[in-house]
PDB file of N, CA and C in Angstrom:
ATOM      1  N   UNK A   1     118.452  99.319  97.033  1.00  0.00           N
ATOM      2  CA  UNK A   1     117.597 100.392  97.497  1.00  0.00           C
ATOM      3  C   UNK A   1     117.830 100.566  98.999  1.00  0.00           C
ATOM      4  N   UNK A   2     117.765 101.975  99.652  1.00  0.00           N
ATOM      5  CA  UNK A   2     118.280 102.224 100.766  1.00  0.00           C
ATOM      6  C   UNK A   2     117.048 101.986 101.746  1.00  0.00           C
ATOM      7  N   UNK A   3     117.121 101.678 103.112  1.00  0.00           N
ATOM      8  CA  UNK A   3     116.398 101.319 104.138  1.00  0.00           C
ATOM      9  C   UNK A   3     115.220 102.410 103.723  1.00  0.00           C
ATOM     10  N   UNK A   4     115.491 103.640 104.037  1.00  0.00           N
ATOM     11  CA  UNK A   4     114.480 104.725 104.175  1.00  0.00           C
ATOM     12  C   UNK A   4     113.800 105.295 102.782  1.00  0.00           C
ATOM     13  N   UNK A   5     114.528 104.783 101.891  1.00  0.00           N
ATOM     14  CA  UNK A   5     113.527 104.960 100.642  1.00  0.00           C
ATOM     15  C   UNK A   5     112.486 103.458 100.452  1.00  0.00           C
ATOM     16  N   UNK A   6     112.764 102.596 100.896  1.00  0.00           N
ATOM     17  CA  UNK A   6     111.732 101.350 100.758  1.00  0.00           C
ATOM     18  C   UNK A   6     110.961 102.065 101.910  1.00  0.00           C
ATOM     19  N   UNK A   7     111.006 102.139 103.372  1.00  0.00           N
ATOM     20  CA  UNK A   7     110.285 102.370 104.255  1.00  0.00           C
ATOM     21  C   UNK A   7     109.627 103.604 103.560  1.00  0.00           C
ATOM     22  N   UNK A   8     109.831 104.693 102.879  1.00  0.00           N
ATOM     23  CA  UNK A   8     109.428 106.112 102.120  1.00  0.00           C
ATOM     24  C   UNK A   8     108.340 105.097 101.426  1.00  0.00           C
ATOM     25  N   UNK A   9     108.577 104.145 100.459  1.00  0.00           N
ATOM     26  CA  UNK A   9     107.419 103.991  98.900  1.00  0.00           C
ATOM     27  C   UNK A   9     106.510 102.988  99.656  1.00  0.00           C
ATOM     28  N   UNK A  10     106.904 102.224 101.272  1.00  0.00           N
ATOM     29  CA  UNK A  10     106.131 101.503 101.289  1.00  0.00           C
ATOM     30  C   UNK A  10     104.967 102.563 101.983  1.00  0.00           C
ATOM     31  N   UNK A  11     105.503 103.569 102.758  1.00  0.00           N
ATOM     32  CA  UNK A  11     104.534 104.267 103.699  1.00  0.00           C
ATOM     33  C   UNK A  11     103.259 105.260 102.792  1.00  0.00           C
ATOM     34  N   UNK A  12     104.213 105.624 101.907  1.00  0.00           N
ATOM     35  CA  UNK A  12     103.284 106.376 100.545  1.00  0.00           C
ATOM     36  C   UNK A  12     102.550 105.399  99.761  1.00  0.00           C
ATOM     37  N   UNK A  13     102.894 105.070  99.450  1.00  0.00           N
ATOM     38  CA  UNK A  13     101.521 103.446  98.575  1.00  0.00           C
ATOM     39  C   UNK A  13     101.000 102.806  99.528  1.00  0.00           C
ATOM     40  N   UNK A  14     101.244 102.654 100.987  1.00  0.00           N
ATOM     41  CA  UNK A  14     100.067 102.294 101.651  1.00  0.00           C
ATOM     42  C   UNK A  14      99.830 103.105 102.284  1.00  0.00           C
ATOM     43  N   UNK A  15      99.449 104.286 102.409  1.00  0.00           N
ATOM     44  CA  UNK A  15      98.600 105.377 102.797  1.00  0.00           C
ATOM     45  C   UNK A  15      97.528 105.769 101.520  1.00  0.00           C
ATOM     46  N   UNK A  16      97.964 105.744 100.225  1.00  0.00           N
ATOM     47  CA  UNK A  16      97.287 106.376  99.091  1.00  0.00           C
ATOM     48  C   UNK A  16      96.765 105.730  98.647  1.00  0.00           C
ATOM     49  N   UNK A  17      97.029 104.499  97.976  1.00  0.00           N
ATOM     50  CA  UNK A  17      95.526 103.176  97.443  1.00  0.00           C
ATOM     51  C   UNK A  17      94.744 103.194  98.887  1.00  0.00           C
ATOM     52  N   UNK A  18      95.135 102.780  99.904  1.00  0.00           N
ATOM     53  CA  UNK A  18      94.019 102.870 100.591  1.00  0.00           C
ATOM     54  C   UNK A  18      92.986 104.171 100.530  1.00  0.00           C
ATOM     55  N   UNK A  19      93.688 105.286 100.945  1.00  0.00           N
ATOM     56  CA  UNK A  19      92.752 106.411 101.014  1.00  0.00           C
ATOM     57  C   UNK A  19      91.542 107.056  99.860  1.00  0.00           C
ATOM     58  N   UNK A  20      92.605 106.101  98.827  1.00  0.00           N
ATOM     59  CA  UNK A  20      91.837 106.449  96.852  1.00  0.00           C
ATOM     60  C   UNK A  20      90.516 105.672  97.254  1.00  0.00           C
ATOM     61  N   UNK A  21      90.517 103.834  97.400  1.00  0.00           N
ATOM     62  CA  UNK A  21      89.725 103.057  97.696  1.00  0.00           C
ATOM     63  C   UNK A  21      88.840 103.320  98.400  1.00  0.00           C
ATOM     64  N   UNK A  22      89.020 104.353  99.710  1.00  0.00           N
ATOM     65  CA  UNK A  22      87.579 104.792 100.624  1.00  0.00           C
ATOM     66  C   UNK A  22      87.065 105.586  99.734  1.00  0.00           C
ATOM     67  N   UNK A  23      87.302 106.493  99.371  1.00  0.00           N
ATOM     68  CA  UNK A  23      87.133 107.879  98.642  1.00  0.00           C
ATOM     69  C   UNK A  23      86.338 107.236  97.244  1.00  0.00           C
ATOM     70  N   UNK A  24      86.482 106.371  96.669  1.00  0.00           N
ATOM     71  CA  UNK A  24      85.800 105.201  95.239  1.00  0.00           C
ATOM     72  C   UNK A  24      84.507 104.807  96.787  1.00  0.00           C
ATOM     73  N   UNK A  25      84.906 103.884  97.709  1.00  0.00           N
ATOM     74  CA  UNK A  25      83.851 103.476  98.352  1.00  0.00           C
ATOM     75  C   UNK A  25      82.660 104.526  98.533  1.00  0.00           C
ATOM     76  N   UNK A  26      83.028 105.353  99.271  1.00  0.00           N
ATOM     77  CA  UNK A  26      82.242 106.349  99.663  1.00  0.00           C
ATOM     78  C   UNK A  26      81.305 106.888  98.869  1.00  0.00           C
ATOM     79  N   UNK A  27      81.784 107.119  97.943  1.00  0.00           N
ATOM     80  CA  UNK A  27      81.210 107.948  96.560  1.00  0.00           C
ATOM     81  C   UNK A  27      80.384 106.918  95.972  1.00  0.00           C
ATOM     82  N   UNK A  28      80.644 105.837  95.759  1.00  0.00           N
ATOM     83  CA  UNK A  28      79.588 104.720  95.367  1.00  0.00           C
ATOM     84  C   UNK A  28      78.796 104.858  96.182  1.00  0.00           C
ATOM     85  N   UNK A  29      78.622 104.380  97.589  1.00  0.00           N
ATOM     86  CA  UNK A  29      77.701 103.902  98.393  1.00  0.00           C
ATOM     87  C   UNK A  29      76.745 105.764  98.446  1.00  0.00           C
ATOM     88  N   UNK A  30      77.294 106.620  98.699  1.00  0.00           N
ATOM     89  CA  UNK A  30      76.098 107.894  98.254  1.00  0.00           C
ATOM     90  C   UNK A  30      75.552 108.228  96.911  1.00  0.00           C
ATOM     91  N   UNK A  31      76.196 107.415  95.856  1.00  0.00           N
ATOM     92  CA  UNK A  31      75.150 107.600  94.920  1.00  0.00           C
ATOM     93  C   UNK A  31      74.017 106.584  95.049  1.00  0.00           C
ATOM     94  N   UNK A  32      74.417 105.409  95.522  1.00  0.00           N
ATOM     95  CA  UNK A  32      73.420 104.379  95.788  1.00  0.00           C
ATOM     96  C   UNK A  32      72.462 104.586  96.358  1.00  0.00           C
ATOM     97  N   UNK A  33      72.700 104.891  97.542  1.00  0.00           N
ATOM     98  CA  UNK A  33      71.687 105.867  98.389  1.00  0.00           C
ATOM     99  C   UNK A  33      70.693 106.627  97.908  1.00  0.00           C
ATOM    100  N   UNK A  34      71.711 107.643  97.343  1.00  0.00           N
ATOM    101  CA  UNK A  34      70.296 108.949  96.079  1.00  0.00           C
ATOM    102  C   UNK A  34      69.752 108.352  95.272  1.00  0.00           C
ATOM    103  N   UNK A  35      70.001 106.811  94.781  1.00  0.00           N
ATOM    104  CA  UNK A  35      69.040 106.379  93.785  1.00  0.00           C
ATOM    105  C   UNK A  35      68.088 105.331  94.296  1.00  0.00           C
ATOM    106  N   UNK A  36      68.586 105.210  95.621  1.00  0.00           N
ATOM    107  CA  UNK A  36      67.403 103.800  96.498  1.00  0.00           C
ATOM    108  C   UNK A  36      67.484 104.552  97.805  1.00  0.00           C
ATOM    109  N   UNK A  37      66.768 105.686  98.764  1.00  0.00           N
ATOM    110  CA  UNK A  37      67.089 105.517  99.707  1.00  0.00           C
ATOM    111  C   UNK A  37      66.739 104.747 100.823  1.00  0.00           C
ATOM    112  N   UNK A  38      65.419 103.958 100.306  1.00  0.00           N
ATOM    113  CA  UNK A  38      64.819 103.083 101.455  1.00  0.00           C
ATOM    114  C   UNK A  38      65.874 101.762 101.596  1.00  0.00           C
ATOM    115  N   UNK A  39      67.177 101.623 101.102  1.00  0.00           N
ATOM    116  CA  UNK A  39      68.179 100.906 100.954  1.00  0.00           C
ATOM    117  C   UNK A  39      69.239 101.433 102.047  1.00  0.00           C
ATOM    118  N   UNK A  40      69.294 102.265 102.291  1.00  0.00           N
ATOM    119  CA  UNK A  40      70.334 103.201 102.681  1.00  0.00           C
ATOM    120  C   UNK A  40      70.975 102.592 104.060  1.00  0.00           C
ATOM    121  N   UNK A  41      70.448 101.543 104.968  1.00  0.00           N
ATOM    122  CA  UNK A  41      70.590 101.382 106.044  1.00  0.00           C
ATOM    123  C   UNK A  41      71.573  99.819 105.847  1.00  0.00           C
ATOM    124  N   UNK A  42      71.342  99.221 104.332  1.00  0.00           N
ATOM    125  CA  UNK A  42      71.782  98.063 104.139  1.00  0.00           C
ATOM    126  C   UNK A  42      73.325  98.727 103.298  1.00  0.00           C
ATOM    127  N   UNK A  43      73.139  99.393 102.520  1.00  0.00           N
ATOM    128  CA  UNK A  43      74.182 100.490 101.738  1.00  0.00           C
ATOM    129  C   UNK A  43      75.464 100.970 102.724  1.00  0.00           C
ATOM    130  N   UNK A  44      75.143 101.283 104.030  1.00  0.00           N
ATOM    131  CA  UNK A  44      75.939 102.137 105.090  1.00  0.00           C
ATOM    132  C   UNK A  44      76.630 101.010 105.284  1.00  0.00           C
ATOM    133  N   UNK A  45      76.011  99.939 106.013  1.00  0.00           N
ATOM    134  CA  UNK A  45      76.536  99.037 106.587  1.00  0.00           C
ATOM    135  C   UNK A  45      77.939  98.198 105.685  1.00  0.00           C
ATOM    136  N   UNK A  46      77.460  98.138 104.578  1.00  0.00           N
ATOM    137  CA  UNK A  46      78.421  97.264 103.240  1.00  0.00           C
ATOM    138  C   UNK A  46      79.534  98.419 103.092  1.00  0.00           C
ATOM    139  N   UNK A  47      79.050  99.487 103.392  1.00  0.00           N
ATOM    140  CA  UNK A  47      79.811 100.816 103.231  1.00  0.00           C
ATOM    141  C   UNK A  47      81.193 100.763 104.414  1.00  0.00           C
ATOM    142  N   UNK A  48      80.637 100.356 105.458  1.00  0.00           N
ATOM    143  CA  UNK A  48      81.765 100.695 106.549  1.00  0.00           C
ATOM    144  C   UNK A  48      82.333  99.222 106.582  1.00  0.00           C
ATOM    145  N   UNK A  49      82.139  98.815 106.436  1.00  0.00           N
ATOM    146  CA  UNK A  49      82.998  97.358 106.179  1.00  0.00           C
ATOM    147  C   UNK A  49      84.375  97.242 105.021  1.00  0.00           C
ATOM    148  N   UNK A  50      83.399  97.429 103.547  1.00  0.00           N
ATOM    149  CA  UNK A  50      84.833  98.220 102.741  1.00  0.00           C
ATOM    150  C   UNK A  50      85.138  98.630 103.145  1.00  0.00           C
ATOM    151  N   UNK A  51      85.154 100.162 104.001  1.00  0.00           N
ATOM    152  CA  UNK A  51      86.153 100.742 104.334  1.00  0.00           C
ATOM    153  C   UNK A  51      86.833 100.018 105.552  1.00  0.00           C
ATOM    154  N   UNK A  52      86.402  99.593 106.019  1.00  0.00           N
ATOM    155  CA  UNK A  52      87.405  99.092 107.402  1.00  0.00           C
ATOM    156  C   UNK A  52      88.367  98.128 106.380  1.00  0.00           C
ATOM    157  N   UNK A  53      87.936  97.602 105.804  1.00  0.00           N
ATOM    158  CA  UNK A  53      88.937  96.211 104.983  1.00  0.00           C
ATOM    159  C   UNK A  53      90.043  97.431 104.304  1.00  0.00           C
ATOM    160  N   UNK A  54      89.698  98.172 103.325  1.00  0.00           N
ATOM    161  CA  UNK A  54      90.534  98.718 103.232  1.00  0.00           C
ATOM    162  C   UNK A  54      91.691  99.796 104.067  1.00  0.00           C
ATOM    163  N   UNK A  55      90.781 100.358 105.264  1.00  0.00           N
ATOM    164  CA  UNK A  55      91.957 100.963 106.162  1.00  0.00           C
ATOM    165  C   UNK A  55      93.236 100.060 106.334  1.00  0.00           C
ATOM    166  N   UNK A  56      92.407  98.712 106.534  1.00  0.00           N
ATOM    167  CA  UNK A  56      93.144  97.333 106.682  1.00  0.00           C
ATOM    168  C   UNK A  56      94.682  97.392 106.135  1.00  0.00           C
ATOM    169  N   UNK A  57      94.620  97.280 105.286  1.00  0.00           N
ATOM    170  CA  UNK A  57      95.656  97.639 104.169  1.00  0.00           C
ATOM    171  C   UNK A  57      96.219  98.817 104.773  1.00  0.00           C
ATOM    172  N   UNK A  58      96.601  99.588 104.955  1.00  0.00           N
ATOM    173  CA  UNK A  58      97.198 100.839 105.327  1.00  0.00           C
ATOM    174  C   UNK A  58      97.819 100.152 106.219  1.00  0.00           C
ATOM    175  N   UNK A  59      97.336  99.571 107.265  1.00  0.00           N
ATOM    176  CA  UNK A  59      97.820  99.172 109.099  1.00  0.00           C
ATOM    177  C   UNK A  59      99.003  98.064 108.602  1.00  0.00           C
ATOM    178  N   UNK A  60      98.663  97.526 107.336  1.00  0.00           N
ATOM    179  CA  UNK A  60      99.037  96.107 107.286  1.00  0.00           C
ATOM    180  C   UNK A  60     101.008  96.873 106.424  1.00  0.00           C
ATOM    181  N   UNK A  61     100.669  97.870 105.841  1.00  0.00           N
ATOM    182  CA  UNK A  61     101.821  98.673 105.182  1.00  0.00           C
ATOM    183  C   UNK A  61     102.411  99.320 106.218  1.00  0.00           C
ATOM    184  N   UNK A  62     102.283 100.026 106.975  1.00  0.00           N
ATOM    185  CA  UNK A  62     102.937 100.452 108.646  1.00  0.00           C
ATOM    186  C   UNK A  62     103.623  99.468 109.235  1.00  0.00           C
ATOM    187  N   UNK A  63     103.170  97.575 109.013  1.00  0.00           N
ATOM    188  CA  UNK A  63     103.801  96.585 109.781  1.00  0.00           C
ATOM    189  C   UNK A  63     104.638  96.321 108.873  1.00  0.00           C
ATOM    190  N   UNK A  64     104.589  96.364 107.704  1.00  0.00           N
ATOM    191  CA  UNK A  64     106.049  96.116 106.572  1.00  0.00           C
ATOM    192  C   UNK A  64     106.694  97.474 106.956  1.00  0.00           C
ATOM    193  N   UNK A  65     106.485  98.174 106.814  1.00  0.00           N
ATOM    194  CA  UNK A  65     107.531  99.489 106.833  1.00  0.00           C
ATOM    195  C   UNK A  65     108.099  99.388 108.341  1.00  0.00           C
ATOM    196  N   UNK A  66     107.674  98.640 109.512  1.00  0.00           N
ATOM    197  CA  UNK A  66     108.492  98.626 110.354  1.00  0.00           C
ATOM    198  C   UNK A  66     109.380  97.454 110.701  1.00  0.00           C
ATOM    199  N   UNK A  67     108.773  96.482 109.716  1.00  0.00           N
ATOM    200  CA  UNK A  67     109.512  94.812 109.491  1.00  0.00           C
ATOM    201  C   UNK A  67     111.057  95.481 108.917  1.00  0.00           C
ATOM    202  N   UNK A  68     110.672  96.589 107.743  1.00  0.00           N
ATOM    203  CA  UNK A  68     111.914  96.514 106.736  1.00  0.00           C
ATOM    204  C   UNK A  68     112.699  97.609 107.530  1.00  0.00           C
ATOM    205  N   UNK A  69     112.220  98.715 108.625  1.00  0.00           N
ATOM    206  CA  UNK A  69     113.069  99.230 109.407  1.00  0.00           C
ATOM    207  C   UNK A  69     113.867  98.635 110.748  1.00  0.00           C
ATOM    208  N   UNK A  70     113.362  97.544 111.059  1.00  0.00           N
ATOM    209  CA  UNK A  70     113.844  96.539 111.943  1.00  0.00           C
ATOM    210  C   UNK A  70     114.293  95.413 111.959  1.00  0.00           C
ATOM    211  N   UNK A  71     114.502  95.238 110.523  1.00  0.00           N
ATOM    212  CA  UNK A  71     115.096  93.824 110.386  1.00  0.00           C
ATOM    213  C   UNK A  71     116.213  94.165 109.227  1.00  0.00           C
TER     214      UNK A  71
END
């Protein structure tokens, strides 16, 4: 497989599970909300954490895609 098609599938699969995973997060944590909102302040918080873990993943696919363009 050629340099720029691995650097291509790694940059596309870690841009897209991550972005799917916020988009699942998100959508959970506002239905949670509409069904508890006196919760909502404990909900946000668990909320931005998944998502930071998962941006995670994205940053962590940018450092392979530049491992496999530089090495």
């Amino acid at each position: 497989m050629s340099d720029s098609l691995s650097i291509s599938l790694t940059m596309a699969l870690g841009g897209a599970v991550p972005a799917l995973a916020i988009g699942i997060i998100a959508s959970a944590a506002l239905k949670a909300i509409g069904r508890n909102p006196e919760a909502a302040s404990a909900i946000q918080t668990n909320m931005i954490l998944g998502m930071a873990f998962a941006e995670a993943i994205a940053i962590y696919s940018l450092v392979v895609a530049l491992i496999i363009k530089f090495v």
